[in-house]
C-alpha atoms as a PDB file:
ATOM      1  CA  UNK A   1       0.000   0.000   0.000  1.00  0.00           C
ATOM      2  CA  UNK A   2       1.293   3.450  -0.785  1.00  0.00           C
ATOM      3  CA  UNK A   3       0.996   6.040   0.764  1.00  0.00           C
ATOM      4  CA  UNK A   4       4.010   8.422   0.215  1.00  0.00           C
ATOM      5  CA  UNK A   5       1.830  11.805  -0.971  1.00  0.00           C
ATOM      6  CA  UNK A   6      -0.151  11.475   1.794  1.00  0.00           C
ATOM      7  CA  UNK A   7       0.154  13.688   5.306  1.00  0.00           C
ATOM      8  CA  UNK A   8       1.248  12.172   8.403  1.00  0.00           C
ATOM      9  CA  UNK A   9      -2.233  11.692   9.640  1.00  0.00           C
ATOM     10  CA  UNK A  10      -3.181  10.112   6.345  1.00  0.00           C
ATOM     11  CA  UNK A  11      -0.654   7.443   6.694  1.00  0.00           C
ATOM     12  CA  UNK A  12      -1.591   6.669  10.208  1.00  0.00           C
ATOM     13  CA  UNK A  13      -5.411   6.327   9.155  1.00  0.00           C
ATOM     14  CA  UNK A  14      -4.178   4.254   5.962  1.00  0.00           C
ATOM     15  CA  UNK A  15      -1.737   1.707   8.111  1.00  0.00           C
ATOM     16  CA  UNK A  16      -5.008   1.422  10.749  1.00  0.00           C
ATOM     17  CA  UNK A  17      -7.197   0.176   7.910  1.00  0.00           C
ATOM     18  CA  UNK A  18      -4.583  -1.736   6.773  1.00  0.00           C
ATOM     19  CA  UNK A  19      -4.019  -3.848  10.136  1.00  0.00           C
ATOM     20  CA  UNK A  20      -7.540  -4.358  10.054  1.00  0.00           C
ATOM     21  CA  UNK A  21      -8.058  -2.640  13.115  1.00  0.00           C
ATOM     22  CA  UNK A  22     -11.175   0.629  14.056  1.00  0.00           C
ATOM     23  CA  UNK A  23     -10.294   3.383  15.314  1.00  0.00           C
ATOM     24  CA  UNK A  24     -11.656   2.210  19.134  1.00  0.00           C
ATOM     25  CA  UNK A  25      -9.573  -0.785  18.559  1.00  0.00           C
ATOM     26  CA  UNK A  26      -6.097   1.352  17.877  1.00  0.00           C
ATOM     27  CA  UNK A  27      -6.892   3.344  20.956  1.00  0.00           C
ATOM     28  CA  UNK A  28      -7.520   0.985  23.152  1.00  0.00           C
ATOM     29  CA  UNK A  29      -3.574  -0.559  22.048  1.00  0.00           C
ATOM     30  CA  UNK A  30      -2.225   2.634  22.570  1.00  0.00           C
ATOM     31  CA  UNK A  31      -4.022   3.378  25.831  1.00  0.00           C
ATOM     32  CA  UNK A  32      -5.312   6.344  24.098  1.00  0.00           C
ATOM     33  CA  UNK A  33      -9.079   7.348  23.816  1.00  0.00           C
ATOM     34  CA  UNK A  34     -10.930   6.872  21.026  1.00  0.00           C
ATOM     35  CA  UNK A  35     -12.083  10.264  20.509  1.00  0.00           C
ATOM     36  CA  UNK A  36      -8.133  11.626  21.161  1.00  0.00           C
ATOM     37  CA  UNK A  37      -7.321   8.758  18.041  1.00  0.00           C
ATOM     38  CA  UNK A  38      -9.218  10.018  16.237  1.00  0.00           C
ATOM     39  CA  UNK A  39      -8.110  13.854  16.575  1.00  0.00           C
ATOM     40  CA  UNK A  40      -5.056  12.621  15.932  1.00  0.00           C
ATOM     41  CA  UNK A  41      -5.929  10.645  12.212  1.00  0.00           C
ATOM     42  CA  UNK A  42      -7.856  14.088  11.240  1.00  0.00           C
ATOM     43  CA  UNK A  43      -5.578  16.652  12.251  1.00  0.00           C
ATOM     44  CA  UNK A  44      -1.958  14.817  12.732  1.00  0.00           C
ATOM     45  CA  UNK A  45       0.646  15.910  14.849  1.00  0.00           C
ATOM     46  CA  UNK A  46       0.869  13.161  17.277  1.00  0.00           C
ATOM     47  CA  UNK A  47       4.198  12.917  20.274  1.00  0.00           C
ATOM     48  CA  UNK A  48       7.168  11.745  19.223  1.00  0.00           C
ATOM     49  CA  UNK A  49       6.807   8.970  21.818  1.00  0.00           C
ATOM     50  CA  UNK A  50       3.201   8.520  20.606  1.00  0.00           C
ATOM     51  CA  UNK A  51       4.314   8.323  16.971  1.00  0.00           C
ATOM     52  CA  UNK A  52       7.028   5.589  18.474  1.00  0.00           C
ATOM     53  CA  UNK A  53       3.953   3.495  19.692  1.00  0.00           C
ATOM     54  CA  UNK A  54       2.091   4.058  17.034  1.00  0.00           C
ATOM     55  CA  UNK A  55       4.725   2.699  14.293  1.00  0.00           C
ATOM     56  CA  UNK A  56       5.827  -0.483  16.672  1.00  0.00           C
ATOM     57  CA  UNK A  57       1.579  -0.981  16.408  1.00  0.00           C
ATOM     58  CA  UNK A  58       1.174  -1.090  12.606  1.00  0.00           C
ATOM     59  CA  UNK A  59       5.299  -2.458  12.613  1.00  0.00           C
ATOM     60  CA  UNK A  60       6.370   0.506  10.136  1.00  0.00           C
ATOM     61  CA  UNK A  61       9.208   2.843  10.675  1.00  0.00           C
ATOM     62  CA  UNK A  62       8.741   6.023  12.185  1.00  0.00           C
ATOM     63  CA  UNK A  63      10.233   7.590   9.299  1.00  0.00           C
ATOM     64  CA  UNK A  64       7.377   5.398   6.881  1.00  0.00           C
ATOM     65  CA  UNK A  65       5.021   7.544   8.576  1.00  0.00           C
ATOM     66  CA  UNK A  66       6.785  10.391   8.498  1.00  0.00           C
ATOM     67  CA  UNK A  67       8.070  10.745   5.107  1.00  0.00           C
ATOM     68  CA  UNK A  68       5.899   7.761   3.614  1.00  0.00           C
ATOM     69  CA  UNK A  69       7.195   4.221   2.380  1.00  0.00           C
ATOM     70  CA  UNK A  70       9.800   5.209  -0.088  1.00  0.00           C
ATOM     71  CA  UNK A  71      12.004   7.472   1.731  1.00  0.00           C
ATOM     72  CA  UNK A  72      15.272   5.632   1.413  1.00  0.00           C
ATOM     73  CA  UNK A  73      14.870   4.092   4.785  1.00  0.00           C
ATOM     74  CA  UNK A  74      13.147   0.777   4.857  1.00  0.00           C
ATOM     75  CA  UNK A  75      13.086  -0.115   8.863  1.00  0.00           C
ATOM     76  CA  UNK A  76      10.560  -3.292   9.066  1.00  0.00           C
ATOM     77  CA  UNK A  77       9.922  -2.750   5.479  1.00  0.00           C
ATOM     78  CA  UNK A  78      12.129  -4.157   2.393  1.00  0.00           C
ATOM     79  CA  UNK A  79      11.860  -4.338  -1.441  1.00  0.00           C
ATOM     80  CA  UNK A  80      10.814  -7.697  -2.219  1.00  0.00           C
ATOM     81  CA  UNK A  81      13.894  -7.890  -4.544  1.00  0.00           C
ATOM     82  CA  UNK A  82      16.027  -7.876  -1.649  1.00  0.00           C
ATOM     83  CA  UNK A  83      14.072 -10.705   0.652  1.00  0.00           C
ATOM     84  CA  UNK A  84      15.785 -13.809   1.092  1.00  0.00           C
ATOM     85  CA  UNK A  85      13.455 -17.230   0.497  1.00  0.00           C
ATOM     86  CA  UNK A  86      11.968 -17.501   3.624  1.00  0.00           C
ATOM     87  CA  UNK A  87      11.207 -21.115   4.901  1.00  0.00           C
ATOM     88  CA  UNK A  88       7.554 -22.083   6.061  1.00  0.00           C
ATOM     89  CA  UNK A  89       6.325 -19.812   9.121  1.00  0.00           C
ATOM     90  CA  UNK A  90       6.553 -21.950  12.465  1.00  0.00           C
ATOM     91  CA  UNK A  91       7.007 -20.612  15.917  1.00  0.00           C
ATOM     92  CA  UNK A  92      11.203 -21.490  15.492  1.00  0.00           C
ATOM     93  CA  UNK A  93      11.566 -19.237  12.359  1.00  0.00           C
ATOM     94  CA  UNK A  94       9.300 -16.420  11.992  1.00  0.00           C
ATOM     95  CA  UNK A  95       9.546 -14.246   9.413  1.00  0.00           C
ATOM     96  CA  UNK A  96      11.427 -11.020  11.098  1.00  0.00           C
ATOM     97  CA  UNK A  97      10.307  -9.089   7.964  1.00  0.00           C
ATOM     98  CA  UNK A  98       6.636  -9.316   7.863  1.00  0.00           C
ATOM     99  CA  UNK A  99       4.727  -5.971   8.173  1.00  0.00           C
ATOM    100  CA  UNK A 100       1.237  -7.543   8.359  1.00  0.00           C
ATOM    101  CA  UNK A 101       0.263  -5.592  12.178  1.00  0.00           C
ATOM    102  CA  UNK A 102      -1.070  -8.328  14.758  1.00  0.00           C
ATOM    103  CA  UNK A 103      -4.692  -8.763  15.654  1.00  0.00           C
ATOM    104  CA  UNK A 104      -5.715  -7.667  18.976  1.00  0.00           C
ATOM    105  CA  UNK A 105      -6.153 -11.219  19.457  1.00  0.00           C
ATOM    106  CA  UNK A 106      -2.785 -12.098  18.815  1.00  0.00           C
ATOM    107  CA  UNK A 107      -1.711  -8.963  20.678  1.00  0.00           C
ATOM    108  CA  UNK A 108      -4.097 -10.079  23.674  1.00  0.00           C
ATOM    109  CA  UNK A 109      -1.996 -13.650  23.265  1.00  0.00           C
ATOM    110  CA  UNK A 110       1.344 -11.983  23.344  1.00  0.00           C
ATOM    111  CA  UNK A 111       0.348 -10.555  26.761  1.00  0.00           C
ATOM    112  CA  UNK A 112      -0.927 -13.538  28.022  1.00  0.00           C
ATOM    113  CA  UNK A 113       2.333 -15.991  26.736  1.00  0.00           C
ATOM    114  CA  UNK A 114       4.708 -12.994  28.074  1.00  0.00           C
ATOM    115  CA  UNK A 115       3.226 -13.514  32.247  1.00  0.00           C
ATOM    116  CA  UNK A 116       4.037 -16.990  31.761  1.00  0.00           C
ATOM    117  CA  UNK A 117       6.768 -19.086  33.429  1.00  0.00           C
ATOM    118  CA  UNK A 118       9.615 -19.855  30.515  1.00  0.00           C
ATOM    119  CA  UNK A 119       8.910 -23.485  30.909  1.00  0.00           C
ATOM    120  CA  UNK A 120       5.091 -22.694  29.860  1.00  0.00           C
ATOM    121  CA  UNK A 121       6.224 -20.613  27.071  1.00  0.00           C
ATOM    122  CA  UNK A 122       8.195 -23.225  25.685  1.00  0.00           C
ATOM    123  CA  UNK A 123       5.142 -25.978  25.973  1.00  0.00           C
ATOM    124  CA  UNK A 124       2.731 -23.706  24.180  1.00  0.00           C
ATOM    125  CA  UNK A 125       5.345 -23.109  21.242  1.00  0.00           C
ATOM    126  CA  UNK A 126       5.802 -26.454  20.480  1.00  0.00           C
ATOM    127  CA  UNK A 127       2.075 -27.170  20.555  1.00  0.00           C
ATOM    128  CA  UNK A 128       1.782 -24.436  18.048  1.00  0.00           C
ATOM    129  CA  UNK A 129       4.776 -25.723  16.172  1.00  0.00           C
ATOM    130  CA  UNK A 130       2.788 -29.223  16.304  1.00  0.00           C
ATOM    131  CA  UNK A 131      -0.267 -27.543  14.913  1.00  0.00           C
ATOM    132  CA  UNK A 132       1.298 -26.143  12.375  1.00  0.00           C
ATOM    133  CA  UNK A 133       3.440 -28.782  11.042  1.00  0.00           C
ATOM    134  CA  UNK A 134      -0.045 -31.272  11.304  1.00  0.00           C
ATOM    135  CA  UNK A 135      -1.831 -28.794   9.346  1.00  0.00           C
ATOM    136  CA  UNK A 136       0.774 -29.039   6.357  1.00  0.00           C
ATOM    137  CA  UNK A 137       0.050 -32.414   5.998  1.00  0.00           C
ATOM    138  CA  UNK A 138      -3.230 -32.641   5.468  1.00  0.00           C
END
């Protein structure tokens, strides 16, 4: 998706509706209110730290929404000329590239696996691994 002519604000809105995500949902991930959100897609001009949060959310570069895609610095983004071939996605490979945002389920998830003892964390990831590999085959 590109959106290097639009304004900061515009690019915010456009990477939101790209995740997937309403406006109520992006809030509530940045511990923002709705209504302030939403300000902040119409009019721009969000905190630096805000702007931090908000780029780690939709897993662009500060500068991407900034300056737009094609600004010479590609952060989580890359050319697809320049990506290596990438084995299937399991839990013991993941794709360190990928700019797809997470769901809020998979966000609510993420907070769940990160209170857990390491021992837990490491049963649940090979039972996803197991999953995965099971679904292949069929």
């Amino acid at each position: 998706m590109d959106f290097d002519n639009n304004t900061v604000n515009q690019r915010i809105a456009g990477y939101r509706k790209l995740a997937g995500f309403t406006q109520e949902q992006a809030a509530n991930l940045l511990n923002m209110k709705r209504s302030a959100y939403a300000r902040m897609e119409k009019y721009g001009n969000p905190s630096p730290e805000k702007l931090k949060q908000i780029a780690e959310l939709y897993r662009v570069s500060v500068a991407t929404l900034l300056y737009g895609a094609d600004n010479g610095y590609r952060g989580y983004q890359k050319a697809d000329d320049e990506l290596p071939d990438i084995p299937p996605l399991t839990l013991e490979n993941h794709r360190d590239h990928d700019i797809l945002p997470l769901t809020v389920t998979e966000s609510n998830a993420i907070r769940i696996v990160r209170r857990l003892k390491t021992s837990d964390v490491e049963k649940i990831i090979d039972f996803i691994n197991k999953i995965y590999k099971d679904s292949k085959k069929r």
